[in-house]
C-alpha atoms as a PDB file:
ATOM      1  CA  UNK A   1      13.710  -3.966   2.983  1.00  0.00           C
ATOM      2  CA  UNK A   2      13.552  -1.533   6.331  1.00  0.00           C
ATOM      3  CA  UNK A   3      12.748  -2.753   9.479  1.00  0.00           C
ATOM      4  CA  UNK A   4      10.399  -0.821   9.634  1.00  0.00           C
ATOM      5  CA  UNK A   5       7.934  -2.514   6.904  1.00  0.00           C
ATOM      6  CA  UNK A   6       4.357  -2.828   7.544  1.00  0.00           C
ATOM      7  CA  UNK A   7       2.382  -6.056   7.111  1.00  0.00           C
ATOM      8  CA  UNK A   8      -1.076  -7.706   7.099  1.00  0.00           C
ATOM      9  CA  UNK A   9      -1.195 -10.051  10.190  1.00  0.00           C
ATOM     10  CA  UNK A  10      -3.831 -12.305  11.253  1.00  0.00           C
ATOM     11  CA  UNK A  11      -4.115 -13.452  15.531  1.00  0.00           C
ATOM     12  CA  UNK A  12      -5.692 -16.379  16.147  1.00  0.00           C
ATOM     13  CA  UNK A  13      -6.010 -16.899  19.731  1.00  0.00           C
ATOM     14  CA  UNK A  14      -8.523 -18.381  21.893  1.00  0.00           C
ATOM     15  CA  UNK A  15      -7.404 -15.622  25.463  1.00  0.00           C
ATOM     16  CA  UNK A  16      -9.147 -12.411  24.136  1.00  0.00           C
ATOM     17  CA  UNK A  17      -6.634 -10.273  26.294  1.00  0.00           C
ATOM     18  CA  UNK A  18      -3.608 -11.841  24.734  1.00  0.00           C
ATOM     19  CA  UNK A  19      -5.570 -10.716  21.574  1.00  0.00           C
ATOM     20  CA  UNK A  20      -5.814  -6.951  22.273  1.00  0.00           C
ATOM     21  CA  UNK A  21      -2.444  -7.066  24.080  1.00  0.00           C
ATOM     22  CA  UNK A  22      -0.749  -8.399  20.264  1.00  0.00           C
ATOM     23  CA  UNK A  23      -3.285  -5.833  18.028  1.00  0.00           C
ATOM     24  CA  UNK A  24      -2.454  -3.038  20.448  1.00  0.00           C
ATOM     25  CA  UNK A  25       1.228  -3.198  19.924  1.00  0.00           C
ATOM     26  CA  UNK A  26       0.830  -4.113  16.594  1.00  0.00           C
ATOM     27  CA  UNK A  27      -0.738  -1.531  15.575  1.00  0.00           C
ATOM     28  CA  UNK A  28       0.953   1.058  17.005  1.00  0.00           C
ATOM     29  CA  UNK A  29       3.793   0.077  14.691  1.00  0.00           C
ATOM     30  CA  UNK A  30       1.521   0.913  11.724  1.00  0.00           C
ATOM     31  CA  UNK A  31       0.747  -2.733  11.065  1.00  0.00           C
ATOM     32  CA  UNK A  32      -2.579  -3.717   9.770  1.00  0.00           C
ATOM     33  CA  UNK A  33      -4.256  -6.404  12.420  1.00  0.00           C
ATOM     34  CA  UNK A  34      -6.590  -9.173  12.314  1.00  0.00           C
ATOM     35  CA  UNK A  35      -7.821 -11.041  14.950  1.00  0.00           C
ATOM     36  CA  UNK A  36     -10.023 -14.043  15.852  1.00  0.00           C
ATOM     37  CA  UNK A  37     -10.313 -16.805  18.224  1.00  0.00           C
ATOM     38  CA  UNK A  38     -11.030 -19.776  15.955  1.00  0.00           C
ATOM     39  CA  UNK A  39     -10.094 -22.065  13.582  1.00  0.00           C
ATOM     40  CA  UNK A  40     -12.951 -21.801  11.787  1.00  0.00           C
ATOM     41  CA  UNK A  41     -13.170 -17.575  11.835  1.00  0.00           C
ATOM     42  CA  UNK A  42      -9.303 -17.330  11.135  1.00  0.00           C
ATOM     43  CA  UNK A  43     -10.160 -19.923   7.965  1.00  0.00           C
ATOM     44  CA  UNK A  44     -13.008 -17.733   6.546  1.00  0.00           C
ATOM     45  CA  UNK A  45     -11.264 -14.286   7.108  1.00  0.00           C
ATOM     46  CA  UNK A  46      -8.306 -15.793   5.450  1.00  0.00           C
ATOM     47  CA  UNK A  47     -10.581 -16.349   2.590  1.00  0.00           C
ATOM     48  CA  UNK A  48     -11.583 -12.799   2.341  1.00  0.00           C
ATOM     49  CA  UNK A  49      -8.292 -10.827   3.009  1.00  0.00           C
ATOM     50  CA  UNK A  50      -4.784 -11.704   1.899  1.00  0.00           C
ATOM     51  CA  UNK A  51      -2.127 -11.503   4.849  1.00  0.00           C
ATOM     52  CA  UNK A  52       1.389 -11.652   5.134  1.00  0.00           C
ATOM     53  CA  UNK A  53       1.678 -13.221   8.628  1.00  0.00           C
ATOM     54  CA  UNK A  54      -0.193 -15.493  10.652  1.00  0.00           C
ATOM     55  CA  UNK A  55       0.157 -15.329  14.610  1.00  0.00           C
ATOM     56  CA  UNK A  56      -1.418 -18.368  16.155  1.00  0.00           C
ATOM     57  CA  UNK A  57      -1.847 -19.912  19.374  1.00  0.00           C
ATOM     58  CA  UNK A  58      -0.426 -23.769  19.357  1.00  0.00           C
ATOM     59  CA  UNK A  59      -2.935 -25.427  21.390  1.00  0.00           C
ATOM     60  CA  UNK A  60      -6.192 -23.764  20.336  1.00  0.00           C
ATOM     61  CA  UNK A  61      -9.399 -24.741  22.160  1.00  0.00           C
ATOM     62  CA  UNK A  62     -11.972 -23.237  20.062  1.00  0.00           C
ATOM     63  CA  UNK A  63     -14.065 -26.258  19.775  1.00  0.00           C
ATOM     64  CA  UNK A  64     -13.968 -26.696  15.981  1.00  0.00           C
ATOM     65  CA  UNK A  65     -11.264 -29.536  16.396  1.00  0.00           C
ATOM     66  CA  UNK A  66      -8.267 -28.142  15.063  1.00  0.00           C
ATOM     67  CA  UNK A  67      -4.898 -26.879  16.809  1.00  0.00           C
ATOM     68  CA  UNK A  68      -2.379 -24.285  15.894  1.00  0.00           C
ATOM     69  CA  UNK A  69      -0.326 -26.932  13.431  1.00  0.00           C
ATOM     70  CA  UNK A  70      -3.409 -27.770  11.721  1.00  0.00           C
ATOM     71  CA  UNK A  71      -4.376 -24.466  10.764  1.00  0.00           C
ATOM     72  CA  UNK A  72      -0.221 -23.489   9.568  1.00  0.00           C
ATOM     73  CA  UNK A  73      -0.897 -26.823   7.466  1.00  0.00           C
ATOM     74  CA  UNK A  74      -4.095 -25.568   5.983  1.00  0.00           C
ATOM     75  CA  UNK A  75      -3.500 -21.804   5.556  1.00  0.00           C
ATOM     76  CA  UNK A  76      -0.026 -22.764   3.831  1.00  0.00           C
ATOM     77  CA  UNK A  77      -1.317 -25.257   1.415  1.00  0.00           C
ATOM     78  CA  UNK A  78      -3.605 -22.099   0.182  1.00  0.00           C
ATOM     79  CA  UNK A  79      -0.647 -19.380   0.618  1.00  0.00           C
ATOM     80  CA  UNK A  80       2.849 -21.081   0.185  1.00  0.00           C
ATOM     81  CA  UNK A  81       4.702 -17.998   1.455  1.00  0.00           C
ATOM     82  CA  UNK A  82       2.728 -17.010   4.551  1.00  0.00           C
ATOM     83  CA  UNK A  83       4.618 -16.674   7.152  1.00  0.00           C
ATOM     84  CA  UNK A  84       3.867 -17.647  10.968  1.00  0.00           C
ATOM     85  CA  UNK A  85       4.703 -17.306  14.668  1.00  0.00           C
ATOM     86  CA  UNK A  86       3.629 -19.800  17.002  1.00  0.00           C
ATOM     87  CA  UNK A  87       2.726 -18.523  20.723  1.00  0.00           C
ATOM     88  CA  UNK A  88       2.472 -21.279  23.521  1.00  0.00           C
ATOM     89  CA  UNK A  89       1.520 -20.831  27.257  1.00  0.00           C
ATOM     90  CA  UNK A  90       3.117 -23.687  28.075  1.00  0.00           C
ATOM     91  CA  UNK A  91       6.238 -24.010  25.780  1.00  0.00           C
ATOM     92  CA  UNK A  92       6.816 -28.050  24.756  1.00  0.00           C
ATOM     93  CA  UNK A  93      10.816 -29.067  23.312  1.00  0.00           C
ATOM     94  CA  UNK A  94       8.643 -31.433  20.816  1.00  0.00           C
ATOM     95  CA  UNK A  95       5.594 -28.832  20.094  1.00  0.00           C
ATOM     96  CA  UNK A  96       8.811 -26.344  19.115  1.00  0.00           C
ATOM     97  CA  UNK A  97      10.300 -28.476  16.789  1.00  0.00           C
ATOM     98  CA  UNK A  98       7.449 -29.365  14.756  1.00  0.00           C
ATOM     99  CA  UNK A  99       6.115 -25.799  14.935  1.00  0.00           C
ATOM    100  CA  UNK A 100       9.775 -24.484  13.505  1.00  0.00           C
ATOM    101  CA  UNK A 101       9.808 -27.267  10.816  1.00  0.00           C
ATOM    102  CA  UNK A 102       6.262 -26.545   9.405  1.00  0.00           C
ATOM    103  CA  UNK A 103       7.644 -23.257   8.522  1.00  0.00           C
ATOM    104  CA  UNK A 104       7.358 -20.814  11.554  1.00  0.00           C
ATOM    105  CA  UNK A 105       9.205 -17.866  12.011  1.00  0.00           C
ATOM    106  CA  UNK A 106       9.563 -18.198  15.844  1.00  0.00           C
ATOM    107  CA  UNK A 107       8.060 -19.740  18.511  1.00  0.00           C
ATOM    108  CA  UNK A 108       7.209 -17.295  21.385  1.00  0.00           C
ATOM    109  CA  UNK A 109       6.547 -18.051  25.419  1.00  0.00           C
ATOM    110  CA  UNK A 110       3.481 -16.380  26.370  1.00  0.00           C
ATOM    111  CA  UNK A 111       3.389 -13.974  27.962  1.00  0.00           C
ATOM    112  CA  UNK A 112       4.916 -12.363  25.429  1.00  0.00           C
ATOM    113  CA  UNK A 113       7.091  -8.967  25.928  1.00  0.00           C
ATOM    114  CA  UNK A 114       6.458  -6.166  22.994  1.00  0.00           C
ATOM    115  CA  UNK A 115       9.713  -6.218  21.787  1.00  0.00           C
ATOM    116  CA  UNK A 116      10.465  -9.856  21.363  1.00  0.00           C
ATOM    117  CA  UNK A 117       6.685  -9.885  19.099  1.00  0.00           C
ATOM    118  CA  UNK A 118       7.949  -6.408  17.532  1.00  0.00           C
ATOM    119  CA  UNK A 119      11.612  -8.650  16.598  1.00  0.00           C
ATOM    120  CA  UNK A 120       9.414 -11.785  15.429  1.00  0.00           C
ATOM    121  CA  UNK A 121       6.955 -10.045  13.448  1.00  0.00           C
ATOM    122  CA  UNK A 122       9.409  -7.634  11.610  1.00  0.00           C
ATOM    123  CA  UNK A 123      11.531 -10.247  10.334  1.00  0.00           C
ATOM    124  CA  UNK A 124       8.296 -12.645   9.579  1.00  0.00           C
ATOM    125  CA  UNK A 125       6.997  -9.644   7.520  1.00  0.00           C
ATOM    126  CA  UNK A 126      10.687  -8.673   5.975  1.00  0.00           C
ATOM    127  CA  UNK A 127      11.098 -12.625   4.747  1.00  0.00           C
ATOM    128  CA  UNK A 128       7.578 -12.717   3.228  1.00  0.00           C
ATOM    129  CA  UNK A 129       7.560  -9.108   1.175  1.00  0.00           C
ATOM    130  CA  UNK A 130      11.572  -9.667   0.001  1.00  0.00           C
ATOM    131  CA  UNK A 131       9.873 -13.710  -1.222  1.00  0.00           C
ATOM    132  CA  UNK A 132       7.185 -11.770  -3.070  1.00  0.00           C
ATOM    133  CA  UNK A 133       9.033  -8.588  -4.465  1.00  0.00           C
ATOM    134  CA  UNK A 134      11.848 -11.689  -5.651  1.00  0.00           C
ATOM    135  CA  UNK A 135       8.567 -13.765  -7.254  1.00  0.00           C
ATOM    136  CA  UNK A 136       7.959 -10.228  -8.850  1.00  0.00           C
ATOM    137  CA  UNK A 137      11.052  -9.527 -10.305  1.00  0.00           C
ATOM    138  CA  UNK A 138      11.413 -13.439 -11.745  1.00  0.00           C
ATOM    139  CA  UNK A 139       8.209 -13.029 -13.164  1.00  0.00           C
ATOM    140  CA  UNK A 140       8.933  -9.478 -14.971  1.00  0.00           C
ATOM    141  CA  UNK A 141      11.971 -10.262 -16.061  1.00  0.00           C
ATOM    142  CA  UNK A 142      10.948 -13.619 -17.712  1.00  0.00           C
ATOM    143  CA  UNK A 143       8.076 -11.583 -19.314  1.00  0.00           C
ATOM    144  CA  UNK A 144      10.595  -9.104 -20.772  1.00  0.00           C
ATOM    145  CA  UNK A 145      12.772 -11.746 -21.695  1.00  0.00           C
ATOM    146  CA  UNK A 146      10.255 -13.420 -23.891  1.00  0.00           C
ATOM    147  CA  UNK A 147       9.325 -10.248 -25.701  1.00  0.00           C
ATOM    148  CA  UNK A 148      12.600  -9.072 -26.649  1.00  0.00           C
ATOM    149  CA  UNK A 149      13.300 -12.920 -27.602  1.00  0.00           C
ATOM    150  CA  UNK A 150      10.153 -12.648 -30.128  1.00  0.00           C
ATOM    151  CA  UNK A 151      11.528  -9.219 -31.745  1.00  0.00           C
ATOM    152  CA  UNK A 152      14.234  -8.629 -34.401  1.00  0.00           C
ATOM    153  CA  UNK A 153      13.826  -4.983 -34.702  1.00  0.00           C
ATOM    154  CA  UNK A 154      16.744  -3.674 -32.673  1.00  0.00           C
ATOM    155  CA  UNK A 155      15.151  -0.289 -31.939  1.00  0.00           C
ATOM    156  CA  UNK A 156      12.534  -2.030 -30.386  1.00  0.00           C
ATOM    157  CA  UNK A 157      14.459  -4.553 -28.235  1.00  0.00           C
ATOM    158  CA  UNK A 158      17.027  -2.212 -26.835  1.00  0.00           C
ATOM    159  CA  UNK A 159      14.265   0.044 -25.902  1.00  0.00           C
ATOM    160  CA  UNK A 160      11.833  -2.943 -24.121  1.00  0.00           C
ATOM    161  CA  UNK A 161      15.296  -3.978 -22.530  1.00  0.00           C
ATOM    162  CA  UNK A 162      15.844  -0.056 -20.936  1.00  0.00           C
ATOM    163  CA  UNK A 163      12.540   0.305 -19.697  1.00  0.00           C
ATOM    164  CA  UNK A 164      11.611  -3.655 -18.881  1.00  0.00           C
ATOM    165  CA  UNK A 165      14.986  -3.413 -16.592  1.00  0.00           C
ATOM    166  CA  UNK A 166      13.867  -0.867 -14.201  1.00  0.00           C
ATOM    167  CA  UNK A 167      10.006  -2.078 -14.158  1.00  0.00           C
ATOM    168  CA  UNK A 168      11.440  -5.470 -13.708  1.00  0.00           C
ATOM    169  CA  UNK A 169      13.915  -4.691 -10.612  1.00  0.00           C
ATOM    170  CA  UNK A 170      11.336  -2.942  -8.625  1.00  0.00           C
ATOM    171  CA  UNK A 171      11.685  -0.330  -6.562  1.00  0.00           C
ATOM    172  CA  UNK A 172      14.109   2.050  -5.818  1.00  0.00           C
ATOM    173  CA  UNK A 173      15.483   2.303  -9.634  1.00  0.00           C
ATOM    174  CA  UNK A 174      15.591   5.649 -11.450  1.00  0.00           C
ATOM    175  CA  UNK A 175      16.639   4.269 -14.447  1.00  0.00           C
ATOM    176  CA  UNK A 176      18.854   2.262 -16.432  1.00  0.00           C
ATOM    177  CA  UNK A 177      21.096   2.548 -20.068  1.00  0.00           C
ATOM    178  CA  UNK A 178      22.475  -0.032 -22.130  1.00  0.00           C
ATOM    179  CA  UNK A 179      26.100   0.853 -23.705  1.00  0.00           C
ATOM    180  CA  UNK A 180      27.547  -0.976 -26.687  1.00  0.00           C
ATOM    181  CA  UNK A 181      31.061  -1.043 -27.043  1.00  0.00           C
ATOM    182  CA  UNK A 182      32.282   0.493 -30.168  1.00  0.00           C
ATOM    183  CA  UNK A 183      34.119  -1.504 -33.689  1.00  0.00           C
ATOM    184  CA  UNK A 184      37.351  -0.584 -32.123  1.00  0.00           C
ATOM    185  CA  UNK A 185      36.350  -1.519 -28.190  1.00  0.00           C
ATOM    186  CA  UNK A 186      37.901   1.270 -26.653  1.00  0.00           C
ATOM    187  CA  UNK A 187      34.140   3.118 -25.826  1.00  0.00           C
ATOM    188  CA  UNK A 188      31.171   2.206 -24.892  1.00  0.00           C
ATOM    189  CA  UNK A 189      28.472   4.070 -26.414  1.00  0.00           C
ATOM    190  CA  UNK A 190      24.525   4.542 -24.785  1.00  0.00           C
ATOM    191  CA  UNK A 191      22.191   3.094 -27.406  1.00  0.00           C
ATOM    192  CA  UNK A 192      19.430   2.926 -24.959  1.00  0.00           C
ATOM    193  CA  UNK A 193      18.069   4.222 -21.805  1.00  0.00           C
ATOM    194  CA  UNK A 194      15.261   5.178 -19.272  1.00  0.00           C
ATOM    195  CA  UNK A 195      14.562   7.582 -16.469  1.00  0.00           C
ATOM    196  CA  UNK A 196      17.805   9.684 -17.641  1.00  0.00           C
ATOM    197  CA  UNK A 197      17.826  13.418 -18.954  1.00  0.00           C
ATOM    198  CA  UNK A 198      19.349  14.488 -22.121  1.00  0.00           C
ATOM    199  CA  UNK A 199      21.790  16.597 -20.281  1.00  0.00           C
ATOM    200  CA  UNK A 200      23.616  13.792 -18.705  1.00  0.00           C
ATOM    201  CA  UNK A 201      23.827  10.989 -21.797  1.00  0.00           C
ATOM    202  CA  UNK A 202      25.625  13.985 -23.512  1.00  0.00           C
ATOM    203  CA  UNK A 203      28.259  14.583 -20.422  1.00  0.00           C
ATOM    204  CA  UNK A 204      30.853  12.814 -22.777  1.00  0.00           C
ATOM    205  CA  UNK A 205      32.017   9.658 -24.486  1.00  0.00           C
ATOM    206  CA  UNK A 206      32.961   6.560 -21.533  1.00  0.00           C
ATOM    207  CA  UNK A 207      36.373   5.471 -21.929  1.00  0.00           C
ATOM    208  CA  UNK A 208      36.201   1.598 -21.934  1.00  0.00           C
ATOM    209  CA  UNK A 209      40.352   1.954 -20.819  1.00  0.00           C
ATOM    210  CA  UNK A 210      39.059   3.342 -17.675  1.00  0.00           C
ATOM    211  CA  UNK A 211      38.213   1.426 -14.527  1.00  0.00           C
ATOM    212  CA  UNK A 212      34.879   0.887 -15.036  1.00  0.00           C
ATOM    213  CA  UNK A 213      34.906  -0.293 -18.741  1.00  0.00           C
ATOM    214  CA  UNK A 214      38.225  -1.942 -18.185  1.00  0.00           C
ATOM    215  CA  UNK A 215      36.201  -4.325 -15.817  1.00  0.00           C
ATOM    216  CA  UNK A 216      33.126  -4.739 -17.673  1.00  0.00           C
ATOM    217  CA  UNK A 217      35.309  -5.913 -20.562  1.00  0.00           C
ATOM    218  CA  UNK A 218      36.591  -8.363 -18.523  1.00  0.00           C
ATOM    219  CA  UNK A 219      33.376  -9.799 -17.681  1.00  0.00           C
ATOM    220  CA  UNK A 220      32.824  -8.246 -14.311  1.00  0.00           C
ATOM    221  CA  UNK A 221      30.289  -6.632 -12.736  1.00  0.00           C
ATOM    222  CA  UNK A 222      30.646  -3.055 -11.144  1.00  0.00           C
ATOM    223  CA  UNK A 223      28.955  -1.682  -8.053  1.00  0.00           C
ATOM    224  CA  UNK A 224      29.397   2.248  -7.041  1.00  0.00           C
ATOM    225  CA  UNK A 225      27.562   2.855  -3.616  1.00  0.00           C
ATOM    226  CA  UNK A 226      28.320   6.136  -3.416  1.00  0.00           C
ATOM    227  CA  UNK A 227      28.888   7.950  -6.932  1.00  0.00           C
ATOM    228  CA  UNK A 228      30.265  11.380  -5.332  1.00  0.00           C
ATOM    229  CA  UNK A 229      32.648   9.227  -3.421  1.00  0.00           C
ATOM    230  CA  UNK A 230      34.263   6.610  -5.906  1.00  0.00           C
ATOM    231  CA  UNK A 231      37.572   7.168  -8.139  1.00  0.00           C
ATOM    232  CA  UNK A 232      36.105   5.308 -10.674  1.00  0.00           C
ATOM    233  CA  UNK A 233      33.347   7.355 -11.635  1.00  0.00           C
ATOM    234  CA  UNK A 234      34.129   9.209 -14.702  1.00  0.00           C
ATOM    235  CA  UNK A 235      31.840  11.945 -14.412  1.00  0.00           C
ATOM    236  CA  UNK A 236      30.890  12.415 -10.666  1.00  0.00           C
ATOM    237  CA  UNK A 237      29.672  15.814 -10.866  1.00  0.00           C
ATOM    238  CA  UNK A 238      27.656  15.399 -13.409  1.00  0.00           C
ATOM    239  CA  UNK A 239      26.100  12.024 -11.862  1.00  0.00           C
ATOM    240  CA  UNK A 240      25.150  13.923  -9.000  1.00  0.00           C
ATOM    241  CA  UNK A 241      23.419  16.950 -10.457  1.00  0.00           C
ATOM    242  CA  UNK A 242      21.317  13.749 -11.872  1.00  0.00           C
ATOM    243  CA  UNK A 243      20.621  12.861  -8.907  1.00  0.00           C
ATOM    244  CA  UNK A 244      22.458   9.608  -8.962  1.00  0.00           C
ATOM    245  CA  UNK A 245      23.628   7.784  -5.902  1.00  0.00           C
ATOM    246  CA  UNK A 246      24.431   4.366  -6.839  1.00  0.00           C
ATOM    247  CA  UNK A 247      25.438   2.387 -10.159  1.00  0.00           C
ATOM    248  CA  UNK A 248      25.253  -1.184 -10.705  1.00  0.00           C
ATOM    249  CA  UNK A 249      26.509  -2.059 -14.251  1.00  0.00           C
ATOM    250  CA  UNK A 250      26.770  -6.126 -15.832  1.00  0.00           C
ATOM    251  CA  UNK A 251      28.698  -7.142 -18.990  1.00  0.00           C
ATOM    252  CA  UNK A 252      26.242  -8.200 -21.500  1.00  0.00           C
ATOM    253  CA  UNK A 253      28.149 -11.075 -23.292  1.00  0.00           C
ATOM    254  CA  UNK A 254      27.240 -13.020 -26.268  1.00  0.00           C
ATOM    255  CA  UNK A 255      29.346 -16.171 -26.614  1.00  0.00           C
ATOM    256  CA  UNK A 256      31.886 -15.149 -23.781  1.00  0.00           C
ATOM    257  CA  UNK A 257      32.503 -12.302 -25.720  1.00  0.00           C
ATOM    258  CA  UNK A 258      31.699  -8.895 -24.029  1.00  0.00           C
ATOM    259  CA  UNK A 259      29.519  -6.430 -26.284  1.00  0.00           C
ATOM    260  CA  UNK A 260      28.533  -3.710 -23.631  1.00  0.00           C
ATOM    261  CA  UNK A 261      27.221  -3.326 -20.361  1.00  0.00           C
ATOM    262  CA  UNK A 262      23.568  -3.378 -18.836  1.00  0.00           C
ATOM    263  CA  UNK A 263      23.490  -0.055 -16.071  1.00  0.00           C
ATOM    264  CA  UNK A 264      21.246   0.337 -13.578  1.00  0.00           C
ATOM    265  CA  UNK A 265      20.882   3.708 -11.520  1.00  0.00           C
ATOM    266  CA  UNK A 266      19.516   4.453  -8.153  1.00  0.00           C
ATOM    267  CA  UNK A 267      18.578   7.802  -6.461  1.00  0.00           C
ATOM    268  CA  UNK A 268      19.341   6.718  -3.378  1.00  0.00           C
ATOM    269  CA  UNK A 269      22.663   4.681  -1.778  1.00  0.00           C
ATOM    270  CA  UNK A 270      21.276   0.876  -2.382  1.00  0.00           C
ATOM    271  CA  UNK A 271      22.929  -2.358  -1.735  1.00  0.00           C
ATOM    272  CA  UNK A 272      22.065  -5.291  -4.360  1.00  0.00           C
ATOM    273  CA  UNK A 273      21.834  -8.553  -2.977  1.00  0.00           C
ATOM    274  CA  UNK A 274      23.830 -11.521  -4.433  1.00  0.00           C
ATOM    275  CA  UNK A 275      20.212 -12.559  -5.786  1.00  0.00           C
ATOM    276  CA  UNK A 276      19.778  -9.667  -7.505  1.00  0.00           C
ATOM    277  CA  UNK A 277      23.383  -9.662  -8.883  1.00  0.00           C
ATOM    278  CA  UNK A 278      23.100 -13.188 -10.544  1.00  0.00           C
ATOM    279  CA  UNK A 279      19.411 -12.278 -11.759  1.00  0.00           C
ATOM    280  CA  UNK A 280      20.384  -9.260 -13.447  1.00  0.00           C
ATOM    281  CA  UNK A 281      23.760 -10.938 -14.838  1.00  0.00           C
ATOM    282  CA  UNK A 282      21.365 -13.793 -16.386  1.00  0.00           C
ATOM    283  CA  UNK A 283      18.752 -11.114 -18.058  1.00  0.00           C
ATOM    284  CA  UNK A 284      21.844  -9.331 -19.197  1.00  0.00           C
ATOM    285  CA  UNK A 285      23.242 -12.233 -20.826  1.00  0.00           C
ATOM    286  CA  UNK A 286      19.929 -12.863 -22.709  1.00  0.00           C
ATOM    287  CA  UNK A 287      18.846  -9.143 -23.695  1.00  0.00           C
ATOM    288  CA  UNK A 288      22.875  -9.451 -24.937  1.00  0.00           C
ATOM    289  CA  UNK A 289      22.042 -12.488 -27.254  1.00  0.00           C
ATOM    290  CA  UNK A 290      18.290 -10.607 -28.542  1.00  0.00           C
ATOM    291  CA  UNK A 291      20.503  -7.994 -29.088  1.00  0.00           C
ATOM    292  CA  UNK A 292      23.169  -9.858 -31.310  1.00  0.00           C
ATOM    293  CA  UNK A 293      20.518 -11.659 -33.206  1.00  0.00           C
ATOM    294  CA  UNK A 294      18.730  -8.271 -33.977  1.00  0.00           C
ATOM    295  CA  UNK A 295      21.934  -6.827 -35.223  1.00  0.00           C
ATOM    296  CA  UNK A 296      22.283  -9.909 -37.285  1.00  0.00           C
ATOM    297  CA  UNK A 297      19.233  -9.661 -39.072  1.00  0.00           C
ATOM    298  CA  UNK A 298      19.330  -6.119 -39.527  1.00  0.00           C
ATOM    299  CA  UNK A 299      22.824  -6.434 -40.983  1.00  0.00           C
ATOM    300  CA  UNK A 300      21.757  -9.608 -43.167  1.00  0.00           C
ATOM    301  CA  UNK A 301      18.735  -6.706 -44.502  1.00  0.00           C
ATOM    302  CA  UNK A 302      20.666  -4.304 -45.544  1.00  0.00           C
ATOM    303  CA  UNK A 303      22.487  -6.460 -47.378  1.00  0.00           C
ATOM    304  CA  UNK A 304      20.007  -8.029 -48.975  1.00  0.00           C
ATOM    305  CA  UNK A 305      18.382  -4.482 -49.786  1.00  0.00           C
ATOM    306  CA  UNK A 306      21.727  -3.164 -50.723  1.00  0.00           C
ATOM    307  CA  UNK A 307      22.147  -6.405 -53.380  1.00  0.00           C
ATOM    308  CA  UNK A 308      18.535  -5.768 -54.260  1.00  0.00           C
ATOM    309  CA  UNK A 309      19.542  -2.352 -55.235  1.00  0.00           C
ATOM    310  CA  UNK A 310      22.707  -3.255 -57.306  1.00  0.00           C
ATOM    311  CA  UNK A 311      20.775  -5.084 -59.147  1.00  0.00           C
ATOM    312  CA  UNK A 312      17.744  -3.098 -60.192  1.00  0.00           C
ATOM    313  CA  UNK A 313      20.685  -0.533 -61.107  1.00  0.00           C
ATOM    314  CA  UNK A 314      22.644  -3.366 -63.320  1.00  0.00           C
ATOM    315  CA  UNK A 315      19.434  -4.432 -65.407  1.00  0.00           C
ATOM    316  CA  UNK A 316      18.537  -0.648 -65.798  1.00  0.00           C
ATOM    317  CA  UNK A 317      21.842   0.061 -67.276  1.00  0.00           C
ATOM    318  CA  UNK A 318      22.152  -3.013 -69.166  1.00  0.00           C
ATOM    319  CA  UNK A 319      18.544  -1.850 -70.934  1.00  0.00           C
ATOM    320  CA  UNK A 320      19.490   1.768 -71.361  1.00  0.00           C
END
């Protein structure tokens, strides 16, 4: 996420100057700003709008009985992953404490200086969208991992799996290919894919003896920052006429066994997370096992079409 990343932010604040002071510099950082100077008004816009931050005084005197704590309390019981920053005019060791372990982000003396509420807020507003774009990609992926669960037609799983992938990761993913290592394990062959031109699936066959597939089939996962920059590329050229910066690739592994890899591609240089790593090794491992059991069937039909066959062809010739 860039720390530069706009947010929704509520002020509650009973000093109107400290109010335009906060929205002024705010907003001249492109975020979008609320402000009030009640309990009770912050309560009802909340109700209205959805924010990402809350900026409150601590010891509010807007006559409707409730101080800064009480309103984190109630505004987090109604959005768990709000995020807030505490101001105080007269900073208390205890009033610090309790703020911080209610959940917020800092605890600012007031006055406050613009870059120590331009530090606060960008990291309030970094922590809340990564929580959500996580929640997102959780949510996706379990989706996709229930529909290729409820499908034995392997066309159609390895094609939800491809496209699911790059929906599911969010942004910043031009596309993704699933490769299936071949009867004899020495290449690994795209079956699937999304957001990748003809032109570069047909750049040649991937040589599982090579870096890269030598450490997917050990079970290891492969990240390429830079594509025009790394040995182990195979086809670096060709990557970047795609316009291909970055490759993560997971072994997709069906009873410790590897049977291909799960590749994701990204136009820009990206750096995955160690969240992202273990989420993505843990949808690989799944879309791996829909995968086997799709295979299984489809094997287990042709055979039983193929037996079929024989014998319609035996009790024909036995009645010619």
């Amino acid at each position: 996420m860039s720390a530069t990343s706009t947010g929704k932010i509520l002020i509650l604040d009973t000093d109107q100057d400290v109010l335009e002071e906060c929205r002024r510099i705010l907003e001249a950082q492109g975020h979008r700003v609320s402000s009030c100077r009640t309990a009770k008004e912050a309560l009802a816009l909340f109700k209205e709008k959805e924010f990402d931050l809350l900026i409150t005084e601590w010891k509010l005197d807007g006559g409707d009985g409730m101080d800064g704590g009480q309103v984190i309390e109630t505004l987090g019981k109604l959005d768990p992953r709000l995020e807030f920053v505490v101001l105080s005019g007269s900073p208390e060791v205890d009033s610090a404490v309790k703020a911080m372990k209610m959940g917020a982000r800092d605890y600012l003396k007031k006055p406050v200086g613009p870059d120590q509420l331009l530090t606060a807020v960008d990291l309030a507003v970094r922590h809340r969208q990564e929580g959500l774009a996580r929640q997102d990609r959780l949510t996706a992926l379990e989706t996709l991992k229930q529909q290729i669960a409820s499908s034995l037609n392997l066309g159609e799983v390895l094609d939800l799996i491809a496209a699911g992938v790059v929906k599911g990761m969010g942004l910043g993913i031009k596309g993704s290919a699933i490769t299936l290592l071949d009867k004899k394990k020495n290449l690994l062959k795209v079956v699937a894919h999304q957001g990748l031109s003809r032109q570069y699936l047909e750049k040649g066959p991937i040589d599982s003896s090579r870096s890269l597939g030598e450490m997917i089939r050990k079970g290891e996962y492969i990240w390429i920052r830079d594509v025009a920059q790394d040995a182990r590329i195979q086809y670096p050229e060709e990557a970047r006429r795609e316009g291909i910066a970055s490759i993560l690739s997971v072994p997709m592994m069906v009873k410790n066994e590897v049977i291909g890899a799960l590749r994701l591609y990204t136009p820009e240089p990206r750096e995955f997370d160690p969240e992202e790593i273990r989420l993505l090794h843990r949808f690989a491992e799944q879309a791996a096992l829909a995968i086997e059991n799709a295979r299984t069937y489809e094997d287990m039909k042709n055979k039983y079409e193929n037996l079929r066959t024989d014998l319609v062809d035996f009790f024909d010739d036995g009645w010619t």
